[in-house]
N, C-alpha and C. Protein backbone atom coordinates (compact mmCIF):
# COMPACT_ATOMS: atom_id res chain seq x y z
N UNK A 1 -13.06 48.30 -5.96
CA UNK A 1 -12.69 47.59 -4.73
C UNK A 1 -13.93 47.38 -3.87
N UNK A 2 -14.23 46.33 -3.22
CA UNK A 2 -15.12 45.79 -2.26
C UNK A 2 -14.77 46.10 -1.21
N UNK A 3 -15.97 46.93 -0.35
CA UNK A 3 -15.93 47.23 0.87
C UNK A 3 -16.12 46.29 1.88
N UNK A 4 -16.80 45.19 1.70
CA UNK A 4 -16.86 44.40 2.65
C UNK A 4 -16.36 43.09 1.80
N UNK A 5 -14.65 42.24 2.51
CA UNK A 5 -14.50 41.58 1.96
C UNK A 5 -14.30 40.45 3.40
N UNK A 6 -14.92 38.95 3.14
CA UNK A 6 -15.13 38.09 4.51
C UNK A 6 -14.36 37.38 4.00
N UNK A 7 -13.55 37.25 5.03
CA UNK A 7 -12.04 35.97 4.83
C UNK A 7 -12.17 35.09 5.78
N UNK A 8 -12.39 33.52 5.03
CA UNK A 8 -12.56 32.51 5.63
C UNK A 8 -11.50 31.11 5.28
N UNK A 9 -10.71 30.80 6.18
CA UNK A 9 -9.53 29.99 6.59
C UNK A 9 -10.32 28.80 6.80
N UNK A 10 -9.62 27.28 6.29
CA UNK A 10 -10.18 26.02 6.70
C UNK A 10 -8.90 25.50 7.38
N UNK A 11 -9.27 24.84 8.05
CA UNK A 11 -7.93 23.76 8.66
C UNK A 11 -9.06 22.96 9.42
N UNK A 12 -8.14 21.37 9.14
CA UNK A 12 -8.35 20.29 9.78
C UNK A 12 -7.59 19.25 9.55
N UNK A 13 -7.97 18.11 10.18
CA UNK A 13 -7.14 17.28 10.33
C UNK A 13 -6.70 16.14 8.94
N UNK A 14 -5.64 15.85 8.80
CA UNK A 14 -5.70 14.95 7.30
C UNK A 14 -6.69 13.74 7.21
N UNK A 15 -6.89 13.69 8.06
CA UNK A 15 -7.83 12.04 7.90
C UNK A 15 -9.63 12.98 8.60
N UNK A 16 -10.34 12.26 7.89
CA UNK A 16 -11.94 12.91 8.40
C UNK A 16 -12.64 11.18 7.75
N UNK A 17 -13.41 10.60 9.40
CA UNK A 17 -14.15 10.08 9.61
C UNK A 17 -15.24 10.88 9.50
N UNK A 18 -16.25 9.96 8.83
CA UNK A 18 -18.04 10.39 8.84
C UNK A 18 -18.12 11.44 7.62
N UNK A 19 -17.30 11.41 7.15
CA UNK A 19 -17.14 12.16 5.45
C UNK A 19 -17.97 13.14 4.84
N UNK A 20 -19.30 12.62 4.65
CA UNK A 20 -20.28 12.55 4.27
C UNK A 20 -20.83 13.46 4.99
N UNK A 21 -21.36 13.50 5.93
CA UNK A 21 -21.65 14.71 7.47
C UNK A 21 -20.78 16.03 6.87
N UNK A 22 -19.54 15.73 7.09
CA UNK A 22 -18.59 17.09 7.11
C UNK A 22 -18.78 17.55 5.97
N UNK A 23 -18.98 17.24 5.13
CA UNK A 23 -19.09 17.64 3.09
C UNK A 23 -20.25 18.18 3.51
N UNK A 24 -21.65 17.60 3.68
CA UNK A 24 -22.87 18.35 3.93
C UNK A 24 -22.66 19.52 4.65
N UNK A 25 -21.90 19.67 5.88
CA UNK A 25 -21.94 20.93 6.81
C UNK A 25 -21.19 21.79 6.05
N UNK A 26 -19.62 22.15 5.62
CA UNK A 26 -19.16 22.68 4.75
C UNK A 26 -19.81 23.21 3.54
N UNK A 27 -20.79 22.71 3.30
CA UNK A 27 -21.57 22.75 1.61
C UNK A 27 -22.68 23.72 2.45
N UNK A 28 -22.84 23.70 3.47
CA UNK A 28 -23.91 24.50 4.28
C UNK A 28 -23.73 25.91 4.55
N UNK A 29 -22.24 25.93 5.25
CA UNK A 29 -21.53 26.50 5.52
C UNK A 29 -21.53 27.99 4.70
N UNK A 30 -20.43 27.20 3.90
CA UNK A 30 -20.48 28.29 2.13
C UNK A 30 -21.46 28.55 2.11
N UNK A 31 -22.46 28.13 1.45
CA UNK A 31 -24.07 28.50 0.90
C UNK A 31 -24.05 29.74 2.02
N UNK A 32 -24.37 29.56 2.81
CA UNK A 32 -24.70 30.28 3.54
C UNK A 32 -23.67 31.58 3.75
N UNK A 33 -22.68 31.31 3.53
CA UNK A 33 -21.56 32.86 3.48
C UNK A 33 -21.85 33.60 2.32
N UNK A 34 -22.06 32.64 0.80
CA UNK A 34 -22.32 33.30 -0.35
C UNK A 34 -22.98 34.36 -0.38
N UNK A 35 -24.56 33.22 0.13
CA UNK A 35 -25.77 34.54 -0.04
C UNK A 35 -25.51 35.23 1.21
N UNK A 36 -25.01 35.12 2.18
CA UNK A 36 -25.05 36.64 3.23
C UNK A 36 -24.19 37.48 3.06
N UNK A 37 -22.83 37.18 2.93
CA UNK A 37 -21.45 38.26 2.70
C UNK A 37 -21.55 38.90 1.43
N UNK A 38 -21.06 40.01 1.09
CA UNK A 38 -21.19 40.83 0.29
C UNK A 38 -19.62 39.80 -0.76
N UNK A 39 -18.54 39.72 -0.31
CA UNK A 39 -17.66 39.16 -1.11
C UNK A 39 -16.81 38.05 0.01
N UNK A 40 -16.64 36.88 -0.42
CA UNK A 40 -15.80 36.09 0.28
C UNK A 40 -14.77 35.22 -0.54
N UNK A 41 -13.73 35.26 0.57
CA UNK A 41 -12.09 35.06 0.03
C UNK A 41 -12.61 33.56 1.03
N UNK A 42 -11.97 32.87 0.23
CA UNK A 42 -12.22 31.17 0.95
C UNK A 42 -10.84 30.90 0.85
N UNK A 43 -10.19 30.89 2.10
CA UNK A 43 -8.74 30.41 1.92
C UNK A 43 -8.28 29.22 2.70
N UNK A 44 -7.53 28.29 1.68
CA UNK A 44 -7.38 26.89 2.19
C UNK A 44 -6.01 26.43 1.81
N UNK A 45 -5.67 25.24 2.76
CA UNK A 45 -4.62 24.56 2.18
C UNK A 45 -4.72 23.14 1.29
N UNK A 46 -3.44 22.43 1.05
CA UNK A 46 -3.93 21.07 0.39
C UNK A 46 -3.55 19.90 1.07
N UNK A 47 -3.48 20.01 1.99
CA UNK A 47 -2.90 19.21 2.85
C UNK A 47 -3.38 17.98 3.95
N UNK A 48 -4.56 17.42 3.23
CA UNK A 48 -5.17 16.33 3.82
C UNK A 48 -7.06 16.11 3.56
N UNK A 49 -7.55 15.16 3.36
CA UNK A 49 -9.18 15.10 3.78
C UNK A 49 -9.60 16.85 3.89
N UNK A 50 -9.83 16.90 4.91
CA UNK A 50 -10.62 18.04 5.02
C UNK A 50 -10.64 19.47 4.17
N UNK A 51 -9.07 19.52 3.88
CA UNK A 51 -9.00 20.92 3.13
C UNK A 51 -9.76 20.53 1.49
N UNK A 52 -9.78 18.85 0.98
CA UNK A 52 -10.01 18.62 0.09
C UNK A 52 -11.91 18.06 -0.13
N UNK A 53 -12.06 17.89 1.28
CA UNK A 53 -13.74 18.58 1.44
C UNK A 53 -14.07 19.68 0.99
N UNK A 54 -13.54 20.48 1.94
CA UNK A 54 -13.60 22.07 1.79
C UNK A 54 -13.64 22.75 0.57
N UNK A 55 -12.58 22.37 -0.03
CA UNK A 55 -12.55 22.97 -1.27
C UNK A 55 -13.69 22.22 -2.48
N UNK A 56 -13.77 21.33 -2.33
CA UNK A 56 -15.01 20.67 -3.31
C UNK A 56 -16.55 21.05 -3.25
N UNK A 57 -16.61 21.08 -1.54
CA UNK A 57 -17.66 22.07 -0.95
C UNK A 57 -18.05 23.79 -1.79
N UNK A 58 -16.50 24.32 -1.65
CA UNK A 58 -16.86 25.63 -2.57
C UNK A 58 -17.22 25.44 -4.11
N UNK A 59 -16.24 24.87 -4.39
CA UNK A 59 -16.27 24.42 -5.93
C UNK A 59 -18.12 24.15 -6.36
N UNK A 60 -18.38 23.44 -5.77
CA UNK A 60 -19.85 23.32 -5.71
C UNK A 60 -20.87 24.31 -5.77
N UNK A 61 -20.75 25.16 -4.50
CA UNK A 61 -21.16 26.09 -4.64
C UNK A 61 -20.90 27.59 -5.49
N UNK A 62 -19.98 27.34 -5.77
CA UNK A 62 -19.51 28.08 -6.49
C UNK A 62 -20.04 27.92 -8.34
N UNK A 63 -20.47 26.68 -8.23
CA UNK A 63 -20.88 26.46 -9.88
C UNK A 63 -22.53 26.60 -10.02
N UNK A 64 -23.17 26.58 -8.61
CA UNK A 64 -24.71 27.11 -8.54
C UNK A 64 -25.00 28.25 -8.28
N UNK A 65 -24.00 28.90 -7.44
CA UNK A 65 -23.95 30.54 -7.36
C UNK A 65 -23.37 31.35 -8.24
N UNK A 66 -22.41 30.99 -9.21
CA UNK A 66 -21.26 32.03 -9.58
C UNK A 66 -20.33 32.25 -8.80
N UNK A 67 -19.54 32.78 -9.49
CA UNK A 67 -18.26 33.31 -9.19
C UNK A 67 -17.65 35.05 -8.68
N UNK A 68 -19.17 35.63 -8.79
CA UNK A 68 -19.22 36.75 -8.93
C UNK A 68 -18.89 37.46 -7.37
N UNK A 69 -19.23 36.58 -6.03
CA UNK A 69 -18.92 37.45 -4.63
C UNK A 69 -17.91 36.01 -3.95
N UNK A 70 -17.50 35.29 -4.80
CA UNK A 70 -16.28 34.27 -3.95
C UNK A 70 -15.55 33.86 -4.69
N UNK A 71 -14.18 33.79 -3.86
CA UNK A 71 -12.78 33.39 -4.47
C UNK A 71 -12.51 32.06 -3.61
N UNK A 72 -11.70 30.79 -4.68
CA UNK A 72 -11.34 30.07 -3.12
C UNK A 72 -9.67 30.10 -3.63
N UNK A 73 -9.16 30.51 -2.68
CA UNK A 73 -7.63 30.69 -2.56
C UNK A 73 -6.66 29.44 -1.85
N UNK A 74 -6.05 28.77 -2.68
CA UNK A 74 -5.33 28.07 -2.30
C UNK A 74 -3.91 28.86 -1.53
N UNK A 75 -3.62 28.74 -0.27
CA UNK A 75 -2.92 29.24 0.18
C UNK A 75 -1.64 28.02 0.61
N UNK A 76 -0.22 28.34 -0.31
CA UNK A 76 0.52 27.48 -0.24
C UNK A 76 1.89 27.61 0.64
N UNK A 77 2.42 26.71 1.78
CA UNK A 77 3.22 26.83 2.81
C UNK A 77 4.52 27.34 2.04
N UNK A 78 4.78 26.73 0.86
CA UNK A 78 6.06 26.78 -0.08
C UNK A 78 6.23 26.37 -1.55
N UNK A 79 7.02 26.88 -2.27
CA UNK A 79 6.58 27.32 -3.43
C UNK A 79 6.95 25.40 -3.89
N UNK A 80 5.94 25.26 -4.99
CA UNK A 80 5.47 23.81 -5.77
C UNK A 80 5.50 24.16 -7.36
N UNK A 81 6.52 23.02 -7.42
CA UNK A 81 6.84 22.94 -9.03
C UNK A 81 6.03 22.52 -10.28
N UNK A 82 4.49 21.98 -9.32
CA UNK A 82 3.56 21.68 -10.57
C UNK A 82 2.23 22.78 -9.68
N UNK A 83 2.83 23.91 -9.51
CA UNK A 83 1.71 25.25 -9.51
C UNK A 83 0.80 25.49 -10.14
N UNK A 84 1.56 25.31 -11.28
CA UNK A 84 0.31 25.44 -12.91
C UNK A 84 -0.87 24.45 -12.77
N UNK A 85 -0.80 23.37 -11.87
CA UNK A 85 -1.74 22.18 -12.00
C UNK A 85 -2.80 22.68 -11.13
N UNK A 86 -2.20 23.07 -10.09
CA UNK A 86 -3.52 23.99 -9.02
C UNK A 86 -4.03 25.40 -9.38
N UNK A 87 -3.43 25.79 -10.63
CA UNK A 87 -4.09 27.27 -11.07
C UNK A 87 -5.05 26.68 -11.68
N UNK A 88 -5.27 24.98 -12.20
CA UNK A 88 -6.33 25.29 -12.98
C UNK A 88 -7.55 25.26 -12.22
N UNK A 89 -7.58 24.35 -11.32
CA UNK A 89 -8.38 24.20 -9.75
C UNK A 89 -8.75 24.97 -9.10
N UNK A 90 -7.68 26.02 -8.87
CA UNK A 90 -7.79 27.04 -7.05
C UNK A 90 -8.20 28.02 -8.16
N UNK A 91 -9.37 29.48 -7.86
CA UNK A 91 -9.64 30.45 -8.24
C UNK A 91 -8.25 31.43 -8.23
N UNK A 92 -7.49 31.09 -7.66
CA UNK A 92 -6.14 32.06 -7.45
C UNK A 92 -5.02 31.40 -6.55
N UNK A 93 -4.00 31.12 -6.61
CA UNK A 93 -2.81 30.30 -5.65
C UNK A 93 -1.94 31.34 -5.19
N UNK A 94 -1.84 31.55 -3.48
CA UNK A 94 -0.92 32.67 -2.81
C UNK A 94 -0.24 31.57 -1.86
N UNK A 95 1.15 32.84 -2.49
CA UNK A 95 2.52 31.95 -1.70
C UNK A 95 2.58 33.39 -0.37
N UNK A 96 2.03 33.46 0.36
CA UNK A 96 2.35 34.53 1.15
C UNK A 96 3.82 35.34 1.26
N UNK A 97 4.27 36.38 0.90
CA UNK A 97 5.96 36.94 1.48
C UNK A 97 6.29 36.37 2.59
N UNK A 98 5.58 36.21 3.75
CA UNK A 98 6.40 36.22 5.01
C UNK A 98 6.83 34.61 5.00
N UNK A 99 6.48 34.21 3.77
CA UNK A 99 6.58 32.19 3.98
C UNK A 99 8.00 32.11 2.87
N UNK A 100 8.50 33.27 2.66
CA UNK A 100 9.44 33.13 1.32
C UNK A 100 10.75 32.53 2.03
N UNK A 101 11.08 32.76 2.97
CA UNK A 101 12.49 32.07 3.73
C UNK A 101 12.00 31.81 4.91
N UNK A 102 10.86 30.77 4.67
CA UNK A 102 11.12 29.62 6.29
C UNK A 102 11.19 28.18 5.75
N UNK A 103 12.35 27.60 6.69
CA UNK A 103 12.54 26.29 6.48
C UNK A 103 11.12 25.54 6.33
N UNK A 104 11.64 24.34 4.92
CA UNK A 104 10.25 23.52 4.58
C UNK A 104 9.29 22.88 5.60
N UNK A 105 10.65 22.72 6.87
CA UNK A 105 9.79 22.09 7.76
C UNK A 105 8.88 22.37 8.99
N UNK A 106 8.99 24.05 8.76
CA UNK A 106 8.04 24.95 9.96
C UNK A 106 6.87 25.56 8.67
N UNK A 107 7.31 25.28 7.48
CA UNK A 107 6.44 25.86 6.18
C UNK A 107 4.76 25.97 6.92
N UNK A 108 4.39 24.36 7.01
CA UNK A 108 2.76 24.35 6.89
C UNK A 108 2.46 24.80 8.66
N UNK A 109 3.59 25.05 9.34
CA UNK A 109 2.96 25.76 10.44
C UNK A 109 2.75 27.57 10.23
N UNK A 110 4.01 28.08 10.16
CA UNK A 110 3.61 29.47 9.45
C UNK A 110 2.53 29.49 8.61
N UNK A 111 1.85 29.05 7.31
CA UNK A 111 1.15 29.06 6.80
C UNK A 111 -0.30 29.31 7.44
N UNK A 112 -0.25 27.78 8.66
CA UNK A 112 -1.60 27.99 9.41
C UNK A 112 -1.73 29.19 10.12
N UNK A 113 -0.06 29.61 11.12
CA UNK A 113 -0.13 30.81 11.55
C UNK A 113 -1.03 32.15 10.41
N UNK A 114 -0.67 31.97 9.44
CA UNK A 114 -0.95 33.72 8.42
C UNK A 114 -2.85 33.02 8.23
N UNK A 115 -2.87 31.84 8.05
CA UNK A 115 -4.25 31.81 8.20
C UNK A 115 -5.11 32.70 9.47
N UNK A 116 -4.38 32.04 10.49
CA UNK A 116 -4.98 33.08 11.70
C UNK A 116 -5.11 34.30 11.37
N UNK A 117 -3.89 35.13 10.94
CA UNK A 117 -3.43 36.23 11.20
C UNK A 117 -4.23 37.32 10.40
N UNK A 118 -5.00 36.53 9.22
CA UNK A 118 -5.46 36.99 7.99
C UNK A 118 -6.79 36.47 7.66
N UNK A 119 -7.88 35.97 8.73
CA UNK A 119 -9.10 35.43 8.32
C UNK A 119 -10.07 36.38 9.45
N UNK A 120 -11.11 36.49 9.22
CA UNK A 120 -12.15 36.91 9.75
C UNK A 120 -12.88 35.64 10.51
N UNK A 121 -12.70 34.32 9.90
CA UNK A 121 -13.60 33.00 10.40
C UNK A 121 -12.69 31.90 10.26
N UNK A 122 -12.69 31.31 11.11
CA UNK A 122 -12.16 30.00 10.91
C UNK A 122 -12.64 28.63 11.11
N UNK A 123 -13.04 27.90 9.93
CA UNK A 123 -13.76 26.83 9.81
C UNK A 123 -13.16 25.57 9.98
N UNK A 124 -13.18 24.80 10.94
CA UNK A 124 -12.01 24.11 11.87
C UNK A 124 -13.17 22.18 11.64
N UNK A 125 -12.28 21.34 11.54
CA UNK A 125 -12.53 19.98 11.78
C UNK A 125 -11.02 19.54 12.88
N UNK A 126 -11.19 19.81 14.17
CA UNK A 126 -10.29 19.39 15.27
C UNK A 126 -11.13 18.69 15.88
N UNK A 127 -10.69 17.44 16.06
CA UNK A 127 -11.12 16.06 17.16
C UNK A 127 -10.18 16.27 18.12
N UNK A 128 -8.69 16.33 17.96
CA UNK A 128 -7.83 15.84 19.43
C UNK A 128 -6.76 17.45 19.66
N UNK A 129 -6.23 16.79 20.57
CA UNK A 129 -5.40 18.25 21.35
C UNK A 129 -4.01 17.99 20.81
N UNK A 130 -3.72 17.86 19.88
CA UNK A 130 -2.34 17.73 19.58
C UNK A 130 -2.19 17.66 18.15
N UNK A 131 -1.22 18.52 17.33
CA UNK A 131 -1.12 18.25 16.15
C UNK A 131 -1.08 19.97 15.62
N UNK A 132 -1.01 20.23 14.38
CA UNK A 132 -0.98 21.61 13.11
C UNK A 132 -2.26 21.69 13.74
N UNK A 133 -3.36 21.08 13.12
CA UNK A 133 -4.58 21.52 12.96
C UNK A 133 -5.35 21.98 14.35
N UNK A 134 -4.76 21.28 15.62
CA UNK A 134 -5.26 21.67 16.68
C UNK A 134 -4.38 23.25 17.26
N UNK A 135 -3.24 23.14 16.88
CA UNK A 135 -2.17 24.65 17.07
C UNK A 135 -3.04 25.59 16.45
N UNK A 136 -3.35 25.59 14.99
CA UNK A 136 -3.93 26.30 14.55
C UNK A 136 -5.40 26.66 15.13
N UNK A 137 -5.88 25.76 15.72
CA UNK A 137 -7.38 26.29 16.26
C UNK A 137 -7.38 26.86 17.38
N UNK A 138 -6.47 26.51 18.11
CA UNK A 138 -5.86 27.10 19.75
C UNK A 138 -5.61 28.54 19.35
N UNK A 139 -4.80 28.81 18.27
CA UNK A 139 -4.33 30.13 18.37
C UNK A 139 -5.05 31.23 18.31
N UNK A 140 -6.29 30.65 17.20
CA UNK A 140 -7.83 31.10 16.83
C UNK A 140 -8.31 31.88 17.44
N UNK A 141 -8.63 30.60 18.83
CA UNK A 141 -9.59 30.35 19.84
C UNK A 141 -8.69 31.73 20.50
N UNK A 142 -7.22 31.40 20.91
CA UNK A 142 -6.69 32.59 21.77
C UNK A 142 -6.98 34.12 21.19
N UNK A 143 -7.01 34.39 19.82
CA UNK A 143 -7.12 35.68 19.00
C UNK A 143 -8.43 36.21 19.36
N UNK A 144 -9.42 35.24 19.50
CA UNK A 144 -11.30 35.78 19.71
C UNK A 144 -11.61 35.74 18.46
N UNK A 145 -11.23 34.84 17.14
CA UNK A 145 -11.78 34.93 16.08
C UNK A 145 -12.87 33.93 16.10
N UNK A 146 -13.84 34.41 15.21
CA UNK A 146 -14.99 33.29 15.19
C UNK A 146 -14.61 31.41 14.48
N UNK A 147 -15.42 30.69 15.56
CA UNK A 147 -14.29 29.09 14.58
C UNK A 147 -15.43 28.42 14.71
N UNK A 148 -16.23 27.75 13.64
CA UNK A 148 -16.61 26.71 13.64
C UNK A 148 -16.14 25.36 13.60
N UNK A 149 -16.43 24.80 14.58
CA UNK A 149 -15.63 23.28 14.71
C UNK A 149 -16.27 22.05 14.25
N UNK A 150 -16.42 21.68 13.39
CA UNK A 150 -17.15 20.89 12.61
C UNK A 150 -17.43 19.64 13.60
N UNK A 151 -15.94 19.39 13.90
CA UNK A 151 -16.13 17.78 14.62
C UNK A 151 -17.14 17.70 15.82
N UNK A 152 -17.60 19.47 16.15
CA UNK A 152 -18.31 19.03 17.38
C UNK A 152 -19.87 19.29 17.08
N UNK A 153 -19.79 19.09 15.70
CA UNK A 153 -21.12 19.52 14.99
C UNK A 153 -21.95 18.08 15.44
């Protein structure tokens, strides 16, 4: 077992203007957690642009570093009938317990909630004040967890 394990949550918004920027910072990002953290849990959803930056970002790094101190965890709101298709993708796919009986349609908010609840960092692309992705960074911001906000990069 790893004594020091760094859990890092993505959320942002489904649509990401300037693309290109955010992929570079993300790709920065990682790199930079790899070689400093002793082991990191990269946990994401699939649910628009950014999480699908994010995760390509690790993937990346992950094929110049190894696999040996990072996981990227697809973390899913509710259980999906082509699962097997993202095991081959995600280093590991978690349906959290506490997401096992909530209606489909509070699903991807609980989800962001256990992101909070369960990350050490939160790596955030929020432009506006309204929406999942901005709830989720508010709640963050209210907890005192560390958040990088990409959009204000």
């Amino acid at each position: 077992m790893l004594n020091d394990i760094f859990r890092v949550s993505f959320i942002g918004h489904r649509e990401v203007e300037n693309f290109v920027h955010i992929e570079e910072e993300l790709e920065n990002i990682v790199r930079i957690l790899i070689e400093t953290k002793e082991y990191v849990e990269f946990y994401i959803g699939r649910n628009g642009e950014f999480d699908v930056l994010a995760a390509s970002a690790i993937k990346r790094a992950q094929k110049d570093y190894g696999k040996e101190n990072s996981l990227l965890i697809l973390v899913i709101p509710y259980y999906v009938a082509h699962i097997k298709d993202y095991e081959k993708y995600y280093d590991e796919v978690l349906y959290p317990e506490e997401l096992y009986n909530v209606h489909y349609k509070s699903a991807i908010k609980k989800r962001n909630e256990w992101f909070v609840n369960n990350t050490d960092m939160l790596v955030a692309f929020v432009e506006r004040n309204y929406g999942g992705a901005y709830k989720c960074f508010r709640q963050a911001k209210e907890k005192g967890l560390r958040i990088i906000n990409l959009y204000k990069q």
